[in-house]
Protein backbone atom coordinates (compact mmCIF):
# COMPACT_ATOMS: atom_id res chain seq x y z
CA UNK A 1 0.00 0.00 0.00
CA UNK A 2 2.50 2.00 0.75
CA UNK A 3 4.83 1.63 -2.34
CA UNK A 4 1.83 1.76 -4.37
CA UNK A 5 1.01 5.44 -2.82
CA UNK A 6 4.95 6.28 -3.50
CA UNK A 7 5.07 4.83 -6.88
CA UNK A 8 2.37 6.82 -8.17
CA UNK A 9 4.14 10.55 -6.81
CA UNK A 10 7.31 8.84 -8.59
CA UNK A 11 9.63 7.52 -6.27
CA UNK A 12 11.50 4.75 -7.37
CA UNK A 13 10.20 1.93 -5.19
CA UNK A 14 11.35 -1.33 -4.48
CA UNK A 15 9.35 -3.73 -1.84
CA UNK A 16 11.69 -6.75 -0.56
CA UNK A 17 9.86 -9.41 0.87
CA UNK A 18 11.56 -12.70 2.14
CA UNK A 19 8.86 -15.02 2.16
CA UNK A 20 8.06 -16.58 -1.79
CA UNK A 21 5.17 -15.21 -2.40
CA UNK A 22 2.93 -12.03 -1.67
CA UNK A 23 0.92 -11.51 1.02
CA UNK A 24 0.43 -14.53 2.51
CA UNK A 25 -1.31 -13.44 5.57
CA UNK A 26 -3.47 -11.79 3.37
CA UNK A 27 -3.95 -15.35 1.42
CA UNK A 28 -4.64 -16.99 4.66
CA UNK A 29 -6.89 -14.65 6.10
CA UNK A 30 -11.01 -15.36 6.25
CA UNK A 31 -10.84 -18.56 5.58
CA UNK A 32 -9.44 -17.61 2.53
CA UNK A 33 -11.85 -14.95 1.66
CA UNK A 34 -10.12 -12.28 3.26
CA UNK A 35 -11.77 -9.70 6.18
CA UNK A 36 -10.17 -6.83 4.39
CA UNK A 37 -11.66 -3.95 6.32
CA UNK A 38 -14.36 -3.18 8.62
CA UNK A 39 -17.10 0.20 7.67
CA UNK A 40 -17.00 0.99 11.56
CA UNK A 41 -13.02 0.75 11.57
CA UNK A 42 -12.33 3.61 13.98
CA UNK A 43 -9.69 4.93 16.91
CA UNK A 44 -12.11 3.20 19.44
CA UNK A 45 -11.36 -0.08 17.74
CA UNK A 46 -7.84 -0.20 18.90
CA UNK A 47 -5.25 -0.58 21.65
CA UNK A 48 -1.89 1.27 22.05
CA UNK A 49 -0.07 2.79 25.03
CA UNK A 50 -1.20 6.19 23.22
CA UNK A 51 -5.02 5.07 22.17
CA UNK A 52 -5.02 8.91 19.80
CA UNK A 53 -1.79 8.17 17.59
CA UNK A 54 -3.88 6.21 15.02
CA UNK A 55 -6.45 8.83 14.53
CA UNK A 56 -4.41 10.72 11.79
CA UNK A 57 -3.74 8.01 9.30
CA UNK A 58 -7.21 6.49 10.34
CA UNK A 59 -9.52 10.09 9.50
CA UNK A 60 -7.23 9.92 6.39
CA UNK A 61 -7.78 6.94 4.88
CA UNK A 62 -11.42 5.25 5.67
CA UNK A 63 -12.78 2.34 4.87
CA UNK A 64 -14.96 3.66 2.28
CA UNK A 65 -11.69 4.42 0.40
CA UNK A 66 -10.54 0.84 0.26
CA UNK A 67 -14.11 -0.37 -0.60
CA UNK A 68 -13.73 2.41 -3.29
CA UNK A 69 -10.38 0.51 -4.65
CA UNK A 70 -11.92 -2.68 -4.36
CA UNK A 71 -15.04 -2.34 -6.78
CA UNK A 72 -12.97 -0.66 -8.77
CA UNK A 73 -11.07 -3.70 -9.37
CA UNK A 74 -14.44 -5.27 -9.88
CA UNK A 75 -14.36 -7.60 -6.40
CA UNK A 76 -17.45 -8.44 -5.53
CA UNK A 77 -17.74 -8.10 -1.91
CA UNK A 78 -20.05 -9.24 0.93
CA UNK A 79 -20.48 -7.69 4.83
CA UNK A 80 -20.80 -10.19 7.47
CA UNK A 81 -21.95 -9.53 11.13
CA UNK A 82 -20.52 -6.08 13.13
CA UNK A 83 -19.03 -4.51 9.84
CA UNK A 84 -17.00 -7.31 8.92
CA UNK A 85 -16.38 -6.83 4.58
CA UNK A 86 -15.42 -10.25 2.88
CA UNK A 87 -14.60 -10.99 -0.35
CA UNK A 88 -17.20 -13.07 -2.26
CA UNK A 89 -14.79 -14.93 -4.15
CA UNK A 90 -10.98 -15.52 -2.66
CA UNK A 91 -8.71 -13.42 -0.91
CA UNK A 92 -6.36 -13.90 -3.84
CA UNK A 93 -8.02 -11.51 -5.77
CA UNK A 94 -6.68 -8.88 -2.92
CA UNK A 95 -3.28 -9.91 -3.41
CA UNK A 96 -3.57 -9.89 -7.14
CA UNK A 97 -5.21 -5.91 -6.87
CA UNK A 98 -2.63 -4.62 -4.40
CA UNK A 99 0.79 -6.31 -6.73
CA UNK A 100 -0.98 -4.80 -9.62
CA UNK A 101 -1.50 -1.17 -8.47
CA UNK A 102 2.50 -1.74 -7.40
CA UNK A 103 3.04 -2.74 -11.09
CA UNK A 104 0.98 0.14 -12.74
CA UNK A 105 3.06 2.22 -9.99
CA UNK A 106 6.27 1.14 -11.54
CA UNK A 107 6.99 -0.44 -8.46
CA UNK A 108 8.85 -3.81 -8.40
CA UNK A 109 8.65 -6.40 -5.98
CA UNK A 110 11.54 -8.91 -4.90
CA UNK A 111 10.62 -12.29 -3.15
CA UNK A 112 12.57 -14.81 -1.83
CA UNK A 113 15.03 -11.96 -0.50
CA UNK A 114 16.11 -11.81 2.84
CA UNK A 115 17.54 -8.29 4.69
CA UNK A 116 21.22 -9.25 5.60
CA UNK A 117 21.95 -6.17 7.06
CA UNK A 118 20.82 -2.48 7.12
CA UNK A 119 23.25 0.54 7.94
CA UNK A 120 22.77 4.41 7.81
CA UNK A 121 24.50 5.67 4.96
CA UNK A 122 27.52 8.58 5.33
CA UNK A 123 25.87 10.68 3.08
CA UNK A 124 22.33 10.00 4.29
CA UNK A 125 19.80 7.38 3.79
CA UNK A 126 20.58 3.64 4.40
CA UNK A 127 22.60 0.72 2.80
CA UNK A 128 20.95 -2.79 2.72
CA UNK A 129 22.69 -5.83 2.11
CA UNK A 130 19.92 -8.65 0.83
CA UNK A 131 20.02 -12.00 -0.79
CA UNK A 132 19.51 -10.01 -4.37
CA UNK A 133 22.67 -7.17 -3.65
CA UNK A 134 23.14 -4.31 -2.34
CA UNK A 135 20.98 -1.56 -2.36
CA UNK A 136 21.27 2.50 -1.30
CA UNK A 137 18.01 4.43 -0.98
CA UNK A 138 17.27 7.89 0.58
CA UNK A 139 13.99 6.18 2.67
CA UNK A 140 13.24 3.10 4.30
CA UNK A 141 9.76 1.62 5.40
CA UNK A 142 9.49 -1.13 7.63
CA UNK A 143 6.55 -2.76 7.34
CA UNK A 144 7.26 -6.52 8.22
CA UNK A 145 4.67 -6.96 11.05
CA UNK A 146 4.68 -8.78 14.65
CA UNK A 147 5.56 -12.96 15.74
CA UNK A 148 2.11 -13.64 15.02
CA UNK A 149 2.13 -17.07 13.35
CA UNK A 150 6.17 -17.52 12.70
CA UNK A 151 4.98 -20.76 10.41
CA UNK A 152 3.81 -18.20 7.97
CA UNK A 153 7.22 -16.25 8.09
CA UNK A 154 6.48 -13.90 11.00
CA UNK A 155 9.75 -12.95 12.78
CA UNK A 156 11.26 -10.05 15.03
CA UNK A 157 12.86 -8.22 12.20
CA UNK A 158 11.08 -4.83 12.28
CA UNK A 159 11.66 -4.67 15.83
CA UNK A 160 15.29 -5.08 15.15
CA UNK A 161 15.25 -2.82 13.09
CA UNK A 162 13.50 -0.03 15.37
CA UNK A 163 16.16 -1.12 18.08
CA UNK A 164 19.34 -0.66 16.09
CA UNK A 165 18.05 3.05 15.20
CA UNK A 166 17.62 3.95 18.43
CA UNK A 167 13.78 3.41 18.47
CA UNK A 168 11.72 2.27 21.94
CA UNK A 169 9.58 -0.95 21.67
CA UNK A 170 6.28 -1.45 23.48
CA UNK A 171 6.91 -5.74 24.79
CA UNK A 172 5.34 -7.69 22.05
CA UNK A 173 2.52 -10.16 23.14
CA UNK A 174 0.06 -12.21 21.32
CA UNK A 175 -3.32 -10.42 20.58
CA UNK A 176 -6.51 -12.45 19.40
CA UNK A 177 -5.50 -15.74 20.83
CA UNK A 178 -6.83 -18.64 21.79
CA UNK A 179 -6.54 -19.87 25.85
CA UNK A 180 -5.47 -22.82 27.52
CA UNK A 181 -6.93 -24.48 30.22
CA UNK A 182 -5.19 -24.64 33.87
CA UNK A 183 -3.80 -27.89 34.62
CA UNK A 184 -6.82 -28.74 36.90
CA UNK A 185 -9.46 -28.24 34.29
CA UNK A 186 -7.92 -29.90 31.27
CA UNK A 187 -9.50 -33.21 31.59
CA UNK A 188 -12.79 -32.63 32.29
CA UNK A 189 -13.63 -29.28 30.31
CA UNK A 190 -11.48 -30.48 27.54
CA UNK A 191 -14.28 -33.11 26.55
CA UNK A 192 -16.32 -30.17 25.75
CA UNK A 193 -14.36 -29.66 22.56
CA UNK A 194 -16.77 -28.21 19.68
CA UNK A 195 -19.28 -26.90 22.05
CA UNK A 196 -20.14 -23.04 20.81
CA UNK A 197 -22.36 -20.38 22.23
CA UNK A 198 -22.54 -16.64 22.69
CA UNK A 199 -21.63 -15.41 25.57
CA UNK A 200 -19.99 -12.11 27.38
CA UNK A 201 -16.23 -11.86 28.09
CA UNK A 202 -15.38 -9.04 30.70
CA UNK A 203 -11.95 -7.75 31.82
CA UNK A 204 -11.96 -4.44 33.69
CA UNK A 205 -14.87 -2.33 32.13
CA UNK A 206 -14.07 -3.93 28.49
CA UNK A 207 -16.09 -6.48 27.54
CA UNK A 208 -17.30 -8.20 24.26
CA UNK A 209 -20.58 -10.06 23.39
CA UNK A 210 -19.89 -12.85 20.58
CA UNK A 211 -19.52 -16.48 20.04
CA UNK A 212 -17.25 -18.64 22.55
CA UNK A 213 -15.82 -21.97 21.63
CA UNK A 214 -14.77 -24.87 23.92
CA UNK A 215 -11.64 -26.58 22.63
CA UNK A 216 -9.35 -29.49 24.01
CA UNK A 217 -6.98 -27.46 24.80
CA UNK A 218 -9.40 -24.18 26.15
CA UNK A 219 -11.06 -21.51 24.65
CA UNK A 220 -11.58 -19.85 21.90
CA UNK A 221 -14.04 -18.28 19.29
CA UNK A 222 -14.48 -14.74 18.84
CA UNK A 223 -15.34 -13.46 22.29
CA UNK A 224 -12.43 -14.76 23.61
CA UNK A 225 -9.85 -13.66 20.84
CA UNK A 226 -11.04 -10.03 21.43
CA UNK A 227 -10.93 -10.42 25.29
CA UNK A 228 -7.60 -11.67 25.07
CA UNK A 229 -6.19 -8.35 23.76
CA UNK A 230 -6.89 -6.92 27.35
CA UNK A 231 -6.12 -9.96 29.18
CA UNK A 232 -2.67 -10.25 30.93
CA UNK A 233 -0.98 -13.62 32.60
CA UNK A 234 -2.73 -14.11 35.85
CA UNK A 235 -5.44 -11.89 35.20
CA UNK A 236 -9.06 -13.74 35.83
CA UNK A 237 -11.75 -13.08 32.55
CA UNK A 238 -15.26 -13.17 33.63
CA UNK A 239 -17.42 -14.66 31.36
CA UNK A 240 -21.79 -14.86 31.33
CA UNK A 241 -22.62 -17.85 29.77
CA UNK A 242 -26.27 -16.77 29.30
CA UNK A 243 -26.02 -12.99 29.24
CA UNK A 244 -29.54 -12.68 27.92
CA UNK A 245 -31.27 -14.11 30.81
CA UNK A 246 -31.82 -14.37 34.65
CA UNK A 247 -30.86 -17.45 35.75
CA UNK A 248 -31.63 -17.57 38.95
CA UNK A 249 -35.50 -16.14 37.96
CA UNK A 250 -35.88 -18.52 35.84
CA UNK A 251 -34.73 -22.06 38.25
CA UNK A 252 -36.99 -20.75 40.96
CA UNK A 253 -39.78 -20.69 38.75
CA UNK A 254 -38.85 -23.96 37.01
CA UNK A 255 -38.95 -25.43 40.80
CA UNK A 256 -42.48 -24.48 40.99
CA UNK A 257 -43.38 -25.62 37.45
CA UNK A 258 -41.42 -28.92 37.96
CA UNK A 259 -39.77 -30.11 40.92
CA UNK A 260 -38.57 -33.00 39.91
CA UNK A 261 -36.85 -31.86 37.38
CA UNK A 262 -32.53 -32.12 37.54
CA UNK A 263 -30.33 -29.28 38.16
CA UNK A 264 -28.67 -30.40 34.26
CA UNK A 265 -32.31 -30.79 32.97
CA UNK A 266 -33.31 -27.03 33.41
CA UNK A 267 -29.32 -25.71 32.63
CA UNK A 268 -29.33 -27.25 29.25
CA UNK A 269 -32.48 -25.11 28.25
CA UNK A 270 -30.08 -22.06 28.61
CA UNK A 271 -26.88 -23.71 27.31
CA UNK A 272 -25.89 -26.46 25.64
CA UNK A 273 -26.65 -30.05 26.95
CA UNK A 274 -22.74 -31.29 27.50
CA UNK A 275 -21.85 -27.49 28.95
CA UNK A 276 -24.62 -28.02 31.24
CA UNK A 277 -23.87 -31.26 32.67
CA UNK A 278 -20.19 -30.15 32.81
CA UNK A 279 -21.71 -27.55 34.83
CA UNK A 280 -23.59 -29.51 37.26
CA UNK A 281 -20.50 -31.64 38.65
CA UNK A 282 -18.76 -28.85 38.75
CA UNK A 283 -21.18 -26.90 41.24
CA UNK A 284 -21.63 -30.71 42.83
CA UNK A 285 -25.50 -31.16 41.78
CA UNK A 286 -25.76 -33.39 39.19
CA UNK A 287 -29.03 -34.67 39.13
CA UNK A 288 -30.05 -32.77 42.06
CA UNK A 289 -33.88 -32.48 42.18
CA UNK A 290 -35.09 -28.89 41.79
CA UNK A 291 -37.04 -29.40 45.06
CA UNK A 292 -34.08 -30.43 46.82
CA UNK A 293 -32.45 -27.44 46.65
CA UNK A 294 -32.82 -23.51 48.18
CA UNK A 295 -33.04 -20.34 46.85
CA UNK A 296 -28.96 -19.93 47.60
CA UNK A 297 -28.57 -22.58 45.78
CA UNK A 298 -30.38 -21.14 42.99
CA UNK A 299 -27.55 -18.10 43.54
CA UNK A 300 -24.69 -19.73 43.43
CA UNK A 301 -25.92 -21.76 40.05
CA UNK A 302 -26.72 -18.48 38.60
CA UNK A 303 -22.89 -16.74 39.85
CA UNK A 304 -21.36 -19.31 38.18
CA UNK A 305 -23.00 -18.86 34.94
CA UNK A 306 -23.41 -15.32 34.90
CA UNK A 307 -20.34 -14.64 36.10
CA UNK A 308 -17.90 -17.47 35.93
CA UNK A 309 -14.32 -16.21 36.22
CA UNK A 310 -12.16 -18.04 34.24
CA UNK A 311 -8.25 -17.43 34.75
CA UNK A 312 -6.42 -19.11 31.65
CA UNK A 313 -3.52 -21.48 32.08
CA UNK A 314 -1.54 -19.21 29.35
CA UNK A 315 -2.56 -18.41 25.70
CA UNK A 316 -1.45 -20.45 22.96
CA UNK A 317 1.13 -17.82 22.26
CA UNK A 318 2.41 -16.28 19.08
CA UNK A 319 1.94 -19.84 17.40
CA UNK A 320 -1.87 -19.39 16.59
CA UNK A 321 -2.06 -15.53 17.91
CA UNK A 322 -3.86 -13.35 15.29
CA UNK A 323 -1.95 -10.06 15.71
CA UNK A 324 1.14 -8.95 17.78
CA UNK A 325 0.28 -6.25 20.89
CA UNK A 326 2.91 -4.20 21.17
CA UNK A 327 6.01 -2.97 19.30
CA UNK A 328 7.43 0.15 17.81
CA UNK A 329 6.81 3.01 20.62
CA UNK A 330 4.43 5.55 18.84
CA UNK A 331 5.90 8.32 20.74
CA UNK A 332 8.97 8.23 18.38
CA UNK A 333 6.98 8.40 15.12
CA UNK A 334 5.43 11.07 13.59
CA UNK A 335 1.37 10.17 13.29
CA UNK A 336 0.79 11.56 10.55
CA UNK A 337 3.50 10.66 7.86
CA UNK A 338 4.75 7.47 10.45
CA UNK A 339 8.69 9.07 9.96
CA UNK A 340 10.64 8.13 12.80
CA UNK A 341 10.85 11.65 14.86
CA UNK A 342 14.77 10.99 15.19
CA UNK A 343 15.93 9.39 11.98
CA UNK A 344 15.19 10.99 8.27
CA UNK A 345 13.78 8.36 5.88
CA UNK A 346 12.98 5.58 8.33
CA UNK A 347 9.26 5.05 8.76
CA UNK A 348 7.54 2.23 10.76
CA UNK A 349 3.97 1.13 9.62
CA UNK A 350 1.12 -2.02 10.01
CA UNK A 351 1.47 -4.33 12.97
CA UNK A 352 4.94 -3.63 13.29
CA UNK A 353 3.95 -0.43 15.52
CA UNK A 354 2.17 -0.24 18.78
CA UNK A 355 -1.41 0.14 17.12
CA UNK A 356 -3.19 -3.53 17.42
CA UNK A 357 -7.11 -3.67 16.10
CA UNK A 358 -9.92 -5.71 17.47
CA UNK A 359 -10.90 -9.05 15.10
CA UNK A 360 -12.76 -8.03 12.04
CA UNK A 361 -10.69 -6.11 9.55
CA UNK A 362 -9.52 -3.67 11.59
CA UNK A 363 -5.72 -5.11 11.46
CA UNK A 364 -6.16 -4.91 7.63
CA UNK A 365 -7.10 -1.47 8.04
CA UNK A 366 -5.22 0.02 9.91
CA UNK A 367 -2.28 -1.96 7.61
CA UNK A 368 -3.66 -0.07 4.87
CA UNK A 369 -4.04 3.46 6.54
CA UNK A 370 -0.86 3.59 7.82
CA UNK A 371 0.87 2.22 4.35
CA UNK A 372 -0.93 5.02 2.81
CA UNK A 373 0.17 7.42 4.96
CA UNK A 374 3.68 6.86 4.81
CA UNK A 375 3.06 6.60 1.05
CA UNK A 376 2.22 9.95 0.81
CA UNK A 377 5.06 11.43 2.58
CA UNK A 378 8.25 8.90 1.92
């Protein structure tokens, strides 16, 4: 995006990439029909240590503009649930739109080509050694993203980079990832693999209402990938398993409707069947008679489903993580150009820099805001 924007006010551009093909993360991305931007895509959808830096490249470039280059390129295009813009046909036809606007550009783009080294030229600029040569040029743009998913290629390169010239990093950590059960829940809640329902996810006054899934080795879905963004190691996430209704209302009346009726019985009218058995031996009721039990019983059914809190083993790390959290400091980049306020010509962009969106094309968009603003002004 960003070469594209550069290549078109006629800078000679040259994009090195070292994985084999383009875009791969694109490629891989919505199932393969790629969530390419989100129409609410917005400041308050995401996280950095300074929550306003995004605002300049984000009022600049809007998703209406990259909907605009889309149908331009004749891809048709559907929206899913909460914004969420998919292609109809495959995320290749992204890839293939963005390497030809870099082609019409005059851009050219080398694969296979790994960064050896980088050095600041005497006379200004930078000197990179890659697999290809050598190379001298009066800007650089990193835009090689976080550790998210190192099978695809991701590694710590751009914050190498940041560090040699002097720049401050923000810890990376996995965003939008999965998590993994405590040691003294992985046998029993693990059986619930496949079970799905929506729920709430809660961490400090953020929370998230969306689908949760139960895996075998904890949970995921999309509740839980956004409410891992916020979450940190040791932290407790409440979840409401049933956020549209009162339990406890609704057991005491069952109890007068049907007594006989088992604790499990009435539970997996408001969740599903195996989740509500797994619930009852947990709370130590299974098959408990309604009539058998008080109204603080009722209470402490309903606290556990309203407002279980869950504290993760871990998170399945940067292995299956969506996004890094984290890197490049924003305080040492310009927001509106995304120049490095220290070093001429060296501009950070994407997921490389402390600016991490929630699920849903927000990532892409803010990858394509930020390209475009450093596009403008390299």
């Amino acid at each position: 995006m960003c070469a594209i924007e550069a290549g078109r006010r006629g800078r000679s551009v040259i994009v090195i990439d070292h994985a084999r093909a383009p875009g791969e993360k694109i490629r891989i991305s919505g199932g393969g029909r790629c969530n390419f931007t989100n129409i609410h895509s917005g400041p308050e959808h995401f996280l950095s240590d300074n929550p306003h830096f995004a605002k300049s490249a984000l009022s600049a470039y809007r998703p209406r503009d990259f909907i605009a280059k889309v149908e331009q390129h004749g891809i048709a295009w559907h929206e899913k649930t909460l914004g969420q813009l998919f292609c109809d046909g495959s995320s290749k036809q992204i890839i293939a739109m963005l390497t030809d606007e870099l082609a019409a550009a005059g851009g050219r783009l080398s694969l296979g080509d790994p960064i050896h080294d980088i050095a600041a030229a005497s006379e200004g600029g930078f000197v990179l050694r890659t697999g290809s040569g050598r190379y001298q040029v009066t800007s650089l743009v990193v835009a090689t993203g976080g550790k998210s998913i190192p099978k695809m290629g991701a590694t710590g390169l751009g914050y190498d980079i940041a560090s040699q010239f002097g720049h401050q990093l923000v810890a990376p950590r996995p965003g939008l990832v999965p998590f993994t059960w405590p040691s003294d829940m992985a046998g029993d809640w693990g059986k619930l693999s496949g079970v799905g329902l929506p729920v709430r996810t809660r961490v400090g006054k953020v929370q998230f209402d969306e689908q949760m899934l139960f895996t075998h080795r904890g949970l995921s879905g999309p509740a839980i990938l956004q409410i891992s963004s916020y979450w940190r190691d040791g932290e407790a996430i409440e979840i409401d398993l049933q956020p549209q209704l009162n339990l406890e209302q609704e057991l005491i009346a069952a109890r007068r409707e049907g007594p006989k009726a088992s604790v499990e019985t009435v539970l997996a009218k408001c969740v599903p069947r195996r989740l509500a058995e797994q619930l009852a031996v947990d709370l130590g009721l299974s098959s408990q008679r309604l009539a058998d039990l008080s109204n603080r019983h009722f209470a402490a059914i309903s606290a556990r489903v309203h407002r279980w809190a869950f504290r993760p083993g871990g998170s399945e790390g940067f292995r299956t993580a969506e996004v890094t959290l984290g890197g490049v400091a924003t305080d040492g980049l310009s927001q509106s150009t995304m120049e490095s306020r220290t070093v001429r010509g060296l501009f950070f962009i994407g997921e490389v820099v402390d600016v991490t969106g929630h699920l849903g094309g927000h990532n892409f968009h803010w990858a394509w805001a930020s390209g475009f603003a450093a596009g403008r002004s390299v």
